[in-house]
PDB file of N, CA and C in Angstrom:
ATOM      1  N   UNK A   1     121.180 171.648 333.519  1.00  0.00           N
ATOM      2  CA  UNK A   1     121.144 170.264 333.953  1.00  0.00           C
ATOM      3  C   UNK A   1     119.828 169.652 333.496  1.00  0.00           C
ATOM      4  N   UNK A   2     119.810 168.053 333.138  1.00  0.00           N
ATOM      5  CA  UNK A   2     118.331 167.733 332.259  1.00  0.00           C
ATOM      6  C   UNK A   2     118.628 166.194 332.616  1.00  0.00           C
ATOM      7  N   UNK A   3     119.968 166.201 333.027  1.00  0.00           N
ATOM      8  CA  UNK A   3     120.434 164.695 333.189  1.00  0.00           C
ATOM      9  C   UNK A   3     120.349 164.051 334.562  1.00  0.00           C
ATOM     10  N   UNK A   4     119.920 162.566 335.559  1.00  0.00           N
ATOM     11  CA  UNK A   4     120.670 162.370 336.771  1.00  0.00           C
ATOM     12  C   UNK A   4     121.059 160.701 335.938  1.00  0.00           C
ATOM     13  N   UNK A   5     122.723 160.913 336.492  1.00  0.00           N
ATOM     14  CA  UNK A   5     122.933 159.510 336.248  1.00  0.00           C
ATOM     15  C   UNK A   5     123.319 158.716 337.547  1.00  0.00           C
ATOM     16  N   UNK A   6     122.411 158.029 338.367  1.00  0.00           N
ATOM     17  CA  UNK A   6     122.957 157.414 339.695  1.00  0.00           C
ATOM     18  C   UNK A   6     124.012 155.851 339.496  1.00  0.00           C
ATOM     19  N   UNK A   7     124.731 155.807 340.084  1.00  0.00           N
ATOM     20  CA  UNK A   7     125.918 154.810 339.508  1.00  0.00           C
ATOM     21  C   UNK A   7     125.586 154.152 340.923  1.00  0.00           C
ATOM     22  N   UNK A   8     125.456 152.211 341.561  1.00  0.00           N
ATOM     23  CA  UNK A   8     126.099 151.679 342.393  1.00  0.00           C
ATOM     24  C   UNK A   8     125.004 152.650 343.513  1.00  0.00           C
ATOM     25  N   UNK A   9     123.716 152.521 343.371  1.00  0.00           N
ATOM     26  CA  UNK A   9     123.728 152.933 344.413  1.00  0.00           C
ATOM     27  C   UNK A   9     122.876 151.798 345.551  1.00  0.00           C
ATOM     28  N   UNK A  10     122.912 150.400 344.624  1.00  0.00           N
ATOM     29  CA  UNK A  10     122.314 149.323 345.756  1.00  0.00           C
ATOM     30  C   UNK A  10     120.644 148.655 345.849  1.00  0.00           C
ATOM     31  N   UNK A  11     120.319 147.417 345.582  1.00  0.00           N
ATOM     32  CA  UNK A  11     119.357 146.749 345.659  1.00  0.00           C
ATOM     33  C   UNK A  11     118.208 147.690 347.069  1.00  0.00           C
ATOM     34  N   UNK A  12     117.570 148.387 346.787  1.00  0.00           N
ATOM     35  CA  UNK A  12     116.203 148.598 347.264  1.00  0.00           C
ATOM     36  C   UNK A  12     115.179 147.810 348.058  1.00  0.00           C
ATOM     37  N   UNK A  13     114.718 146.945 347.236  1.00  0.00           N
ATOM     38  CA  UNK A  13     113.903 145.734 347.374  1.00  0.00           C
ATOM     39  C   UNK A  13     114.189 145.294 349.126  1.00  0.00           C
ATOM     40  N   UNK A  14     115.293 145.408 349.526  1.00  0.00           N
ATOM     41  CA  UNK A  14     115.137 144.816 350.721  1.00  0.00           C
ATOM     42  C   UNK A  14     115.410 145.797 352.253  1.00  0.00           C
ATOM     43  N   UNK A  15     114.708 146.809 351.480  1.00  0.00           N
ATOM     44  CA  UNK A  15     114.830 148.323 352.498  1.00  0.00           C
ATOM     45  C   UNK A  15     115.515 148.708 353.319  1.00  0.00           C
ATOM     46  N   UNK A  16     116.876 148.265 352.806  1.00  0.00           N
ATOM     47  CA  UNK A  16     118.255 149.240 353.781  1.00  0.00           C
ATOM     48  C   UNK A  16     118.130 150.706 353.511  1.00  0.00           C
ATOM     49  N   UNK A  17     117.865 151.397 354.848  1.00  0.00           N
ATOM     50  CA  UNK A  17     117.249 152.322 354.826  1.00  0.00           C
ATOM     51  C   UNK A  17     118.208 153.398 354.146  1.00  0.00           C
ATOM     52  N   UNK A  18     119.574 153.195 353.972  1.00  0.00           N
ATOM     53  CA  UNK A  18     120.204 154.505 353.523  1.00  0.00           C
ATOM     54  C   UNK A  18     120.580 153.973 351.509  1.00  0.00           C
ATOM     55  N   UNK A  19     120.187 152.576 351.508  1.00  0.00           N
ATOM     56  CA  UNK A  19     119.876 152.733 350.376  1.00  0.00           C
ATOM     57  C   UNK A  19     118.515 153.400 349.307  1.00  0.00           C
ATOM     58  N   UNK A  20     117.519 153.333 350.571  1.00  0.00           N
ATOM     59  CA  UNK A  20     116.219 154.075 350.648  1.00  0.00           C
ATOM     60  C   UNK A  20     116.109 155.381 350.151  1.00  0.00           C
ATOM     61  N   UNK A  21     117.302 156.075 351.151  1.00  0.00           N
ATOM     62  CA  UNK A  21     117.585 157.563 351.293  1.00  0.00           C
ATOM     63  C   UNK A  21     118.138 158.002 349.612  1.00  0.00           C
ATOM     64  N   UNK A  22     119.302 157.182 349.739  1.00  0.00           N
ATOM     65  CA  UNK A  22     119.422 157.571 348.099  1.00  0.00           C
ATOM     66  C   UNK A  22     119.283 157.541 346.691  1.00  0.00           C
ATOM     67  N   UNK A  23     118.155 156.424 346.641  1.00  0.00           N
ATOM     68  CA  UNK A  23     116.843 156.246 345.485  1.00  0.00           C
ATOM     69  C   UNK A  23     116.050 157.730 345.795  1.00  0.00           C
ATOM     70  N   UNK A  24     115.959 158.003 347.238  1.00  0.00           N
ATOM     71  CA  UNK A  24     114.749 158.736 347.402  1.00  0.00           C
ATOM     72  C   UNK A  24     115.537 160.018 347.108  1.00  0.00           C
ATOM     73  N   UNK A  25     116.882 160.632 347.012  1.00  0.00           N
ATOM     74  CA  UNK A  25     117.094 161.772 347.077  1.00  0.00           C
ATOM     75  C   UNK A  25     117.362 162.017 345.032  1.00  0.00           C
ATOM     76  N   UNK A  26     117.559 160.812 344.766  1.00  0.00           N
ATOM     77  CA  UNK A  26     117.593 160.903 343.402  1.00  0.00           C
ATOM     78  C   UNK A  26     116.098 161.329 342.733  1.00  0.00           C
ATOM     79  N   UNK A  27     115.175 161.048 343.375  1.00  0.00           N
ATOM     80  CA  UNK A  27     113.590 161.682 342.973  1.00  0.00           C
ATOM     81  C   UNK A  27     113.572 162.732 343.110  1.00  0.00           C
ATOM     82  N   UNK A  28     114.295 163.636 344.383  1.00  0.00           N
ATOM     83  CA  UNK A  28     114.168 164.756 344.617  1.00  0.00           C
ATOM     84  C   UNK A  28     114.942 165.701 343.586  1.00  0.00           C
ATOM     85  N   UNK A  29     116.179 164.895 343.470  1.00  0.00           N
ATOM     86  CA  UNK A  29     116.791 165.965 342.424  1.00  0.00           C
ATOM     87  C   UNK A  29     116.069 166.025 340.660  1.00  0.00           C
ATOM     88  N   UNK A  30     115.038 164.895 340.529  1.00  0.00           N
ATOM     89  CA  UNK A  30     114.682 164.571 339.405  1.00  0.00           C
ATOM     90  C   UNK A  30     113.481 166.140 339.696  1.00  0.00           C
ATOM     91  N   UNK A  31     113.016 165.614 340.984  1.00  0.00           N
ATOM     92  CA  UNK A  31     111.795 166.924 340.625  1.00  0.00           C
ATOM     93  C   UNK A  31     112.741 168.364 341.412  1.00  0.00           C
ATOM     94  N   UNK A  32     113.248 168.905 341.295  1.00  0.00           N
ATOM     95  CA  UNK A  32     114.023 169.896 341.674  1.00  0.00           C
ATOM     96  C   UNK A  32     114.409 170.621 340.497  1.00  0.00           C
ATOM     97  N   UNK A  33     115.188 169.426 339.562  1.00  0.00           N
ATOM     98  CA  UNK A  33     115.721 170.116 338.306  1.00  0.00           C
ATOM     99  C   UNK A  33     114.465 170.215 337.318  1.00  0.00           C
ATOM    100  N   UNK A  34     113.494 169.464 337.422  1.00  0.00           N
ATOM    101  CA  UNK A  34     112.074 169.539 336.506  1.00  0.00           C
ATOM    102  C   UNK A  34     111.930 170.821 336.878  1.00  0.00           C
ATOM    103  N   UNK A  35     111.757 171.121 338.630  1.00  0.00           N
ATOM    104  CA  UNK A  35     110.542 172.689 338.729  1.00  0.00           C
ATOM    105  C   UNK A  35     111.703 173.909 338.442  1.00  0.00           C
ATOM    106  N   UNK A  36     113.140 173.238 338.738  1.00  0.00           N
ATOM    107  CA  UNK A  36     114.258 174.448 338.459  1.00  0.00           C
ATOM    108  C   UNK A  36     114.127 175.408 336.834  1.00  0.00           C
ATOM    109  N   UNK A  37     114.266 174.113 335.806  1.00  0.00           N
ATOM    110  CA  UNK A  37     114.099 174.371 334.514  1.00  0.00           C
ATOM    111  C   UNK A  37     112.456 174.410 333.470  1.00  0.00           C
ATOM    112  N   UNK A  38     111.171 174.529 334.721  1.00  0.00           N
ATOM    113  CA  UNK A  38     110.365 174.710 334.480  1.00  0.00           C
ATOM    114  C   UNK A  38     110.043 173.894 333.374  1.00  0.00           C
ATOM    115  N   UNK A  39     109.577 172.675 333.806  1.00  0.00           N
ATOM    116  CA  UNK A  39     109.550 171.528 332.606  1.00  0.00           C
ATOM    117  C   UNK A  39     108.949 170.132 333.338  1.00  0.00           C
ATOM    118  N   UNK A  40     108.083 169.391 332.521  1.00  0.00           N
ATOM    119  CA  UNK A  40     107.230 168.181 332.943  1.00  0.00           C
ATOM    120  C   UNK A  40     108.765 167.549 333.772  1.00  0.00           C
ATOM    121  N   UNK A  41     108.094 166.846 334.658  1.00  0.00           N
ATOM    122  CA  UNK A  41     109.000 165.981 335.703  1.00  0.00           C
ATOM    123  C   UNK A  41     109.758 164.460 334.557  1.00  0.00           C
ATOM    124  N   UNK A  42     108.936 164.296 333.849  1.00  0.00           N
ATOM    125  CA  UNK A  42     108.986 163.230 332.110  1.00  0.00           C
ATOM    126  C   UNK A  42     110.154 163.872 331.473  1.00  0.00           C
ATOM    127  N   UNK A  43     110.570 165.233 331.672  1.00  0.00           N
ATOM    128  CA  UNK A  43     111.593 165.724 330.403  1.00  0.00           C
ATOM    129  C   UNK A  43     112.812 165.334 331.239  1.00  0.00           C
ATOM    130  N   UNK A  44     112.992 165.087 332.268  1.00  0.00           N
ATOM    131  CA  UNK A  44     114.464 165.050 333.048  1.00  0.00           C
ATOM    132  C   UNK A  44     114.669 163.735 333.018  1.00  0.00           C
ATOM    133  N   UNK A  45     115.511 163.234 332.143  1.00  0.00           N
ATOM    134  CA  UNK A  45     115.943 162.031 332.287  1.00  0.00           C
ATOM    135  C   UNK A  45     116.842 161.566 333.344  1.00  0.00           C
ATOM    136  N   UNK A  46     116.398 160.329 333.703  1.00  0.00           N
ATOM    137  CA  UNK A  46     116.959 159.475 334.650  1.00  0.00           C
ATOM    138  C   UNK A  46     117.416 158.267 334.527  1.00  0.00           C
ATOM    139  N   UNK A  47     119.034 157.919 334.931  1.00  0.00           N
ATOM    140  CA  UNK A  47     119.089 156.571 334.738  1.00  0.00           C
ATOM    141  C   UNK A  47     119.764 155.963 335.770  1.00  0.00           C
ATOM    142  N   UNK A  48     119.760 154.740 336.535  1.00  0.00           N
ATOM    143  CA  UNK A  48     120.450 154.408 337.658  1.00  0.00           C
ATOM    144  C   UNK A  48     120.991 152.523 336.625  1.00  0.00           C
ATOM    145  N   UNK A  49     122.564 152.773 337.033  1.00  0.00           N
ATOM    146  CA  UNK A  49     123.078 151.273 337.217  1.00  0.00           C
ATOM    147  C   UNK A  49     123.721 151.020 338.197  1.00  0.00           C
ATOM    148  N   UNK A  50     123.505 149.745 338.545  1.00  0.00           N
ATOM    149  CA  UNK A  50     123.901 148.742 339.735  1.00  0.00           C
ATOM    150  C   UNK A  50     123.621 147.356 339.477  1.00  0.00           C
ATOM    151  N   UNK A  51     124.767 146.355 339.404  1.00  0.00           N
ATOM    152  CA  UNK A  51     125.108 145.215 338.878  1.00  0.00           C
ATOM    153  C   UNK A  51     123.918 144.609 339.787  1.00  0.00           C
ATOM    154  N   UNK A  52     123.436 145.006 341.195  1.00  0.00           N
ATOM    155  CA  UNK A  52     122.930 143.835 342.054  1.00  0.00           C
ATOM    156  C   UNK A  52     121.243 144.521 341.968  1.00  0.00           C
ATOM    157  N   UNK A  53     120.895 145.657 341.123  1.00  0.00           N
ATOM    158  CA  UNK A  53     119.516 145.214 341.068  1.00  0.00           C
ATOM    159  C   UNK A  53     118.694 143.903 340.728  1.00  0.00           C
ATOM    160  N   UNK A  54     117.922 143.570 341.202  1.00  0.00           N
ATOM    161  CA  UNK A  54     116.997 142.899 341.021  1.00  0.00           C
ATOM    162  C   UNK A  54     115.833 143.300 339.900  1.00  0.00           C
ATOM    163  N   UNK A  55     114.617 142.223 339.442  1.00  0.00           N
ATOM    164  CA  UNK A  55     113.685 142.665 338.700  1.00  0.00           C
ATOM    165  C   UNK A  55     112.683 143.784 339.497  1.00  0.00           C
ATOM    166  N   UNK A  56     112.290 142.941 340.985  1.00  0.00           N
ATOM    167  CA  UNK A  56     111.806 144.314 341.524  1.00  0.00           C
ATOM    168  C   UNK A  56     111.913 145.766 341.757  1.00  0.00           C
ATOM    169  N   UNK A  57     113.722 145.554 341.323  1.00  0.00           N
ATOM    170  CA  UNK A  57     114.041 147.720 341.808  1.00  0.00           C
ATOM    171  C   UNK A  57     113.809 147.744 340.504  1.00  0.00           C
ATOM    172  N   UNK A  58     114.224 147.262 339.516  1.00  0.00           N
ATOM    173  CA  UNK A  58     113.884 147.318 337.972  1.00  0.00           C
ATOM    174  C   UNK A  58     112.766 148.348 338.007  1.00  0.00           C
ATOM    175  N   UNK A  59     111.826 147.317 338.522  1.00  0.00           N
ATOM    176  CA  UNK A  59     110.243 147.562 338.620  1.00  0.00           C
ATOM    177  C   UNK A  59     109.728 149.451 339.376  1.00  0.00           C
ATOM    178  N   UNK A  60     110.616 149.221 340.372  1.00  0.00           N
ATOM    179  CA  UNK A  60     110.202 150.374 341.361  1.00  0.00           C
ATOM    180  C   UNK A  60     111.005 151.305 340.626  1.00  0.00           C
ATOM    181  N   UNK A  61     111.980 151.539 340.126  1.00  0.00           N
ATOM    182  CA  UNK A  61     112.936 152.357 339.600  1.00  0.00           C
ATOM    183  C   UNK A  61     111.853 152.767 338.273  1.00  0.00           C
ATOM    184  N   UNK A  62     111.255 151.910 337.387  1.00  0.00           N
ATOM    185  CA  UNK A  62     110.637 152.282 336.328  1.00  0.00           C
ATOM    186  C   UNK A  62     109.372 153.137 336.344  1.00  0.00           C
ATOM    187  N   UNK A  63     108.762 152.262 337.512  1.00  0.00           N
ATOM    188  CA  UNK A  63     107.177 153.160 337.844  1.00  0.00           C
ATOM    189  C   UNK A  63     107.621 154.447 338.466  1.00  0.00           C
ATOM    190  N   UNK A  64     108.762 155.119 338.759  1.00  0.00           N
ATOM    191  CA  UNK A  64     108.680 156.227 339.392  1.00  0.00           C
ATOM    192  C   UNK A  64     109.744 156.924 338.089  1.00  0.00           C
ATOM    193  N   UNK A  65     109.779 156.653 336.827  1.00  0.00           N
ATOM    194  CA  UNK A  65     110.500 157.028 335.563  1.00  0.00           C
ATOM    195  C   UNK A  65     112.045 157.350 335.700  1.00  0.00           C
ATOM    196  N   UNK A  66     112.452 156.460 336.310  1.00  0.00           N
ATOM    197  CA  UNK A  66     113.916 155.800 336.382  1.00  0.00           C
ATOM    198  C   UNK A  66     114.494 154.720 335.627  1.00  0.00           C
ATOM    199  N   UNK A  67     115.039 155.035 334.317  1.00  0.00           N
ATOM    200  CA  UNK A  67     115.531 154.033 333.601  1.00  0.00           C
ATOM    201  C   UNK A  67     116.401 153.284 333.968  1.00  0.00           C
ATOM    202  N   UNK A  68     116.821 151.852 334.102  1.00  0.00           N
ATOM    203  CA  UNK A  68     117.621 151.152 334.711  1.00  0.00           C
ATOM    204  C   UNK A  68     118.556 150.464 333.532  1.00  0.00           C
ATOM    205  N   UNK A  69     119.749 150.826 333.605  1.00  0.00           N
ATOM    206  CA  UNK A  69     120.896 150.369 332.334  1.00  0.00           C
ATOM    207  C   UNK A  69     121.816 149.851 333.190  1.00  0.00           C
ATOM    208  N   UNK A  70     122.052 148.610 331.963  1.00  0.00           N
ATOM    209  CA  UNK A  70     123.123 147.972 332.382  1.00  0.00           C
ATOM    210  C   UNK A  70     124.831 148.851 331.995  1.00  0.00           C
ATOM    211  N   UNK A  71     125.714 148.048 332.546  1.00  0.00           N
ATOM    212  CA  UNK A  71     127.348 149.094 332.091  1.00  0.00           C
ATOM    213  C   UNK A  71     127.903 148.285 331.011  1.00  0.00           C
ATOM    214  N   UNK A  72     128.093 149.291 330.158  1.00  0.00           N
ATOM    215  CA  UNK A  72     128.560 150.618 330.913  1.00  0.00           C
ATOM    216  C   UNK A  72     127.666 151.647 330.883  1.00  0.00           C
ATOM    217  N   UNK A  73     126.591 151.374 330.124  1.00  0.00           N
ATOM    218  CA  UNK A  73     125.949 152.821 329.799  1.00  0.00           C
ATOM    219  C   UNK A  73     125.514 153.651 330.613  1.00  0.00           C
ATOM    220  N   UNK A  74     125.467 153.813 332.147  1.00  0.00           N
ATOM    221  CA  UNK A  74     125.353 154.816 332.842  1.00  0.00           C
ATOM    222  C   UNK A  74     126.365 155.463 332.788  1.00  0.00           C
ATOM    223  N   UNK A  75     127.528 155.066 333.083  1.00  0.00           N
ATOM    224  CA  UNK A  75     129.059 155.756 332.899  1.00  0.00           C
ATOM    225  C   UNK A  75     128.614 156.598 330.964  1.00  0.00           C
ATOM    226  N   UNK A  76     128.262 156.190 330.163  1.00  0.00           N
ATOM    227  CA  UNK A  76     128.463 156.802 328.497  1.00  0.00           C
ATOM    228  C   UNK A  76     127.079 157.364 328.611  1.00  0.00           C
ATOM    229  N   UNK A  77     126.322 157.851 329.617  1.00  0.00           N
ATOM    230  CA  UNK A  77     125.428 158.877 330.194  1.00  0.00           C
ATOM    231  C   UNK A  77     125.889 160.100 330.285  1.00  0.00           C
ATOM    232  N   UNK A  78     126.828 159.892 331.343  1.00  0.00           N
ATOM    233  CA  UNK A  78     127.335 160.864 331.400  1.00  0.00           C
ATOM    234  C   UNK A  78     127.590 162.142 330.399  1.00  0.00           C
ATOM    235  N   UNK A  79     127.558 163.457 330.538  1.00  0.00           N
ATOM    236  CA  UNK A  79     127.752 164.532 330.078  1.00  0.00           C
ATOM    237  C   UNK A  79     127.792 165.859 330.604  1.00  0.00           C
ATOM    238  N   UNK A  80     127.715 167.053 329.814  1.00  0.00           N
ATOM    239  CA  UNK A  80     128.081 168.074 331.041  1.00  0.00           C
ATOM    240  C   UNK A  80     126.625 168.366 331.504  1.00  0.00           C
ATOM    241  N   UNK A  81     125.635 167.907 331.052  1.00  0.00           N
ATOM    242  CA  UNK A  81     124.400 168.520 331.209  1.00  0.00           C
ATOM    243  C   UNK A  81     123.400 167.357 332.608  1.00  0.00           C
ATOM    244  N   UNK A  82     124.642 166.722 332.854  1.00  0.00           N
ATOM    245  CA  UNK A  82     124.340 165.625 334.384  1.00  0.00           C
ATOM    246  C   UNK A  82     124.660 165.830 335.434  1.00  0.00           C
ATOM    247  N   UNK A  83     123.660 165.196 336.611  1.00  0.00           N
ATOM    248  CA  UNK A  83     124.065 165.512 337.884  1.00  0.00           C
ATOM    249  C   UNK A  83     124.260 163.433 337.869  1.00  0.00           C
ATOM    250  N   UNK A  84     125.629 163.700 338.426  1.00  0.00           N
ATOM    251  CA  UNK A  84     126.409 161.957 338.797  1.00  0.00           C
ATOM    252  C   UNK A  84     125.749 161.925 340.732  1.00  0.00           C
ATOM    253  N   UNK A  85     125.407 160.982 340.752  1.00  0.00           N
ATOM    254  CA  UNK A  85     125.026 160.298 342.216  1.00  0.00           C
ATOM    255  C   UNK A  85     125.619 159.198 342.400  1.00  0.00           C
ATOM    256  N   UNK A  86     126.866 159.101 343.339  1.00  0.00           N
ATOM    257  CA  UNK A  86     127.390 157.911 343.509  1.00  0.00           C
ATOM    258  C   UNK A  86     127.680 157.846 345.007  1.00  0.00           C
ATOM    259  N   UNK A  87     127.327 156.970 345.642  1.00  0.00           N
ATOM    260  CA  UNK A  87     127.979 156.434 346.823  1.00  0.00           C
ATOM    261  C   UNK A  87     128.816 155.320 347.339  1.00  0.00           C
ATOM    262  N   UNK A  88     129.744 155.344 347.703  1.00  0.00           N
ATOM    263  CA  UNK A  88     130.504 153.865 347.754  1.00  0.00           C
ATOM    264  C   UNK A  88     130.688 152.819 346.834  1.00  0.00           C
ATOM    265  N   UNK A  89     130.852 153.349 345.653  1.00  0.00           N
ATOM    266  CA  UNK A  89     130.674 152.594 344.647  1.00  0.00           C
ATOM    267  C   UNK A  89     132.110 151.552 344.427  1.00  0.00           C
ATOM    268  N   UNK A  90     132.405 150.260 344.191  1.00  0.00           N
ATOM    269  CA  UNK A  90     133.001 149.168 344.213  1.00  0.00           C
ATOM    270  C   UNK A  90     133.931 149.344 343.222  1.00  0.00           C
ATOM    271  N   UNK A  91     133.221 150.587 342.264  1.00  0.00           N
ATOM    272  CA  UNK A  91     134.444 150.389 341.151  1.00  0.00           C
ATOM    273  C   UNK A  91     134.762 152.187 340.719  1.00  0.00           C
ATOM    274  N   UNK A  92     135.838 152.642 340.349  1.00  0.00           N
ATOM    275  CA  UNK A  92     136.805 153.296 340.571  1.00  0.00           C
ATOM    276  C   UNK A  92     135.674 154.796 339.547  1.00  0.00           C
ATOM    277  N   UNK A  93     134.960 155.016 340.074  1.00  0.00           N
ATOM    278  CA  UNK A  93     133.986 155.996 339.367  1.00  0.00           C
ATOM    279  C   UNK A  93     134.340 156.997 339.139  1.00  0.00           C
ATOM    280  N   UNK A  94     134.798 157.807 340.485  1.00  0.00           N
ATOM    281  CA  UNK A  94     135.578 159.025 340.011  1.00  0.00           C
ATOM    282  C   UNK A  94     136.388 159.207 338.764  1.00  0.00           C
ATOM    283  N   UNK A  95     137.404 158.078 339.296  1.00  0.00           N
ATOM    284  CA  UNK A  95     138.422 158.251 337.919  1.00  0.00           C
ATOM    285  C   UNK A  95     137.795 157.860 336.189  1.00  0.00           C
ATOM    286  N   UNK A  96     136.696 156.878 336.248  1.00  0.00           N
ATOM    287  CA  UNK A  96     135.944 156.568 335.132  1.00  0.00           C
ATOM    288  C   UNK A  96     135.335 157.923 334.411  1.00  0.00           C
ATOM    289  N   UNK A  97     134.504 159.222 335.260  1.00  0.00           N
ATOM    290  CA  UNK A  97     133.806 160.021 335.297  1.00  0.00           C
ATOM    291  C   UNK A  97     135.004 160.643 335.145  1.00  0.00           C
ATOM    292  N   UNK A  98     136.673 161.255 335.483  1.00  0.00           N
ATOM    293  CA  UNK A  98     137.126 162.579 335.344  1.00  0.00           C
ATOM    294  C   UNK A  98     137.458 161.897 333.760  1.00  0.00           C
ATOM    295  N   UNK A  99     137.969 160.703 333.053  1.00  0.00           N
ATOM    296  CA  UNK A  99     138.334 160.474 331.727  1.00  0.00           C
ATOM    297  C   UNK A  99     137.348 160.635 330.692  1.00  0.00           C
ATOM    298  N   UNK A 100     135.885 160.237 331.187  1.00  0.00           N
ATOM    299  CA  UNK A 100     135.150 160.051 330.074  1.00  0.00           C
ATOM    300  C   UNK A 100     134.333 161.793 329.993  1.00  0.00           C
ATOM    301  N   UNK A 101     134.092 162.166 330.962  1.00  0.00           N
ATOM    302  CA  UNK A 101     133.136 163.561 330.968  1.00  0.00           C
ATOM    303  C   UNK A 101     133.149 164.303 331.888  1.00  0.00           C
ATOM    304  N   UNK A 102     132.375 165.270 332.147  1.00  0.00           N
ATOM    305  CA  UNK A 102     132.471 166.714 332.844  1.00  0.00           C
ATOM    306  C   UNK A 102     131.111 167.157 333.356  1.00  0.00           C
ATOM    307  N   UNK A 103     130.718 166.065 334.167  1.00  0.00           N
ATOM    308  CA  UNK A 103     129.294 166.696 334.753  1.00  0.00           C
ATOM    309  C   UNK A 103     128.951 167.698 335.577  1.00  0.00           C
ATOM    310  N   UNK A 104     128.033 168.298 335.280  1.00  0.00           N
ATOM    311  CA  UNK A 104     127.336 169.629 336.254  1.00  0.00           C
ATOM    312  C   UNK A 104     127.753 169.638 337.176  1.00  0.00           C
ATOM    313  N   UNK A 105     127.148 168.308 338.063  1.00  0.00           N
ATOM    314  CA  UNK A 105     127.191 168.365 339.546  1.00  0.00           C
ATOM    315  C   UNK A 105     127.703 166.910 339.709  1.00  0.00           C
ATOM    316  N   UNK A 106     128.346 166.623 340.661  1.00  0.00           N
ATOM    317  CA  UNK A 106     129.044 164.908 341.174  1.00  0.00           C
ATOM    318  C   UNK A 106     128.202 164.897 342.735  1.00  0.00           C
ATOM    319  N   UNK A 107     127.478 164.148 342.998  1.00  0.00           N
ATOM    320  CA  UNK A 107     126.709 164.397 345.024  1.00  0.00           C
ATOM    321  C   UNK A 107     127.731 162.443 345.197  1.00  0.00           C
TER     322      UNK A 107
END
């Protein structure tokens, strides 16, 4: 695993706390799979899309080396070498994710 692609997981900026939780658990898996595969926390790429970020999560997502893409390209992220993070997402992800690829891990 070298990949996290978080899909839909929600504007930040205005600290709903369980949107909090899962920005924050996406760091964890960023440094988890860094110390797992013994490698700078910089080599594990990260990318989160969500139609309703703002410039500020932009912002917060970037300073903590979270690339922020528009769609589809988190979905054409995807690969087997990704962990997918999705919660409640608005649009039909699962089924997007079983057609296009075969990731590691789905949370």
């Amino acid at each position: 695993v070298t990949k996290i692609v978080a899909l839909a997981l929600g504007q930040i900026y205005d600290a709903n706390k369980q949107r909090c939780r899962q920005h924050a658990l996406v760091l964890a898996l960023k440094q988890f799979i860094a110390k797992h595969n013994a490698t700078d926390l910089d080599k594990v790429q990260c990318f989160a899309q969500d139609p309703q970020y703002e410039p500020v999560d932009k912002q917060v997502l970037a300073e903590r080396g979270i690339t922020v893409v528009n769609d589809p390209r988190g979905i054409l992220e995807i690969d087997e070498t990704s962990v997918v993070v999705t919660f409640s997402a608005a649009i039909p992800v699962w089924a997007l994710i079983a057609d296009m690829a075969r990731p590691a891990i789905i949370v």
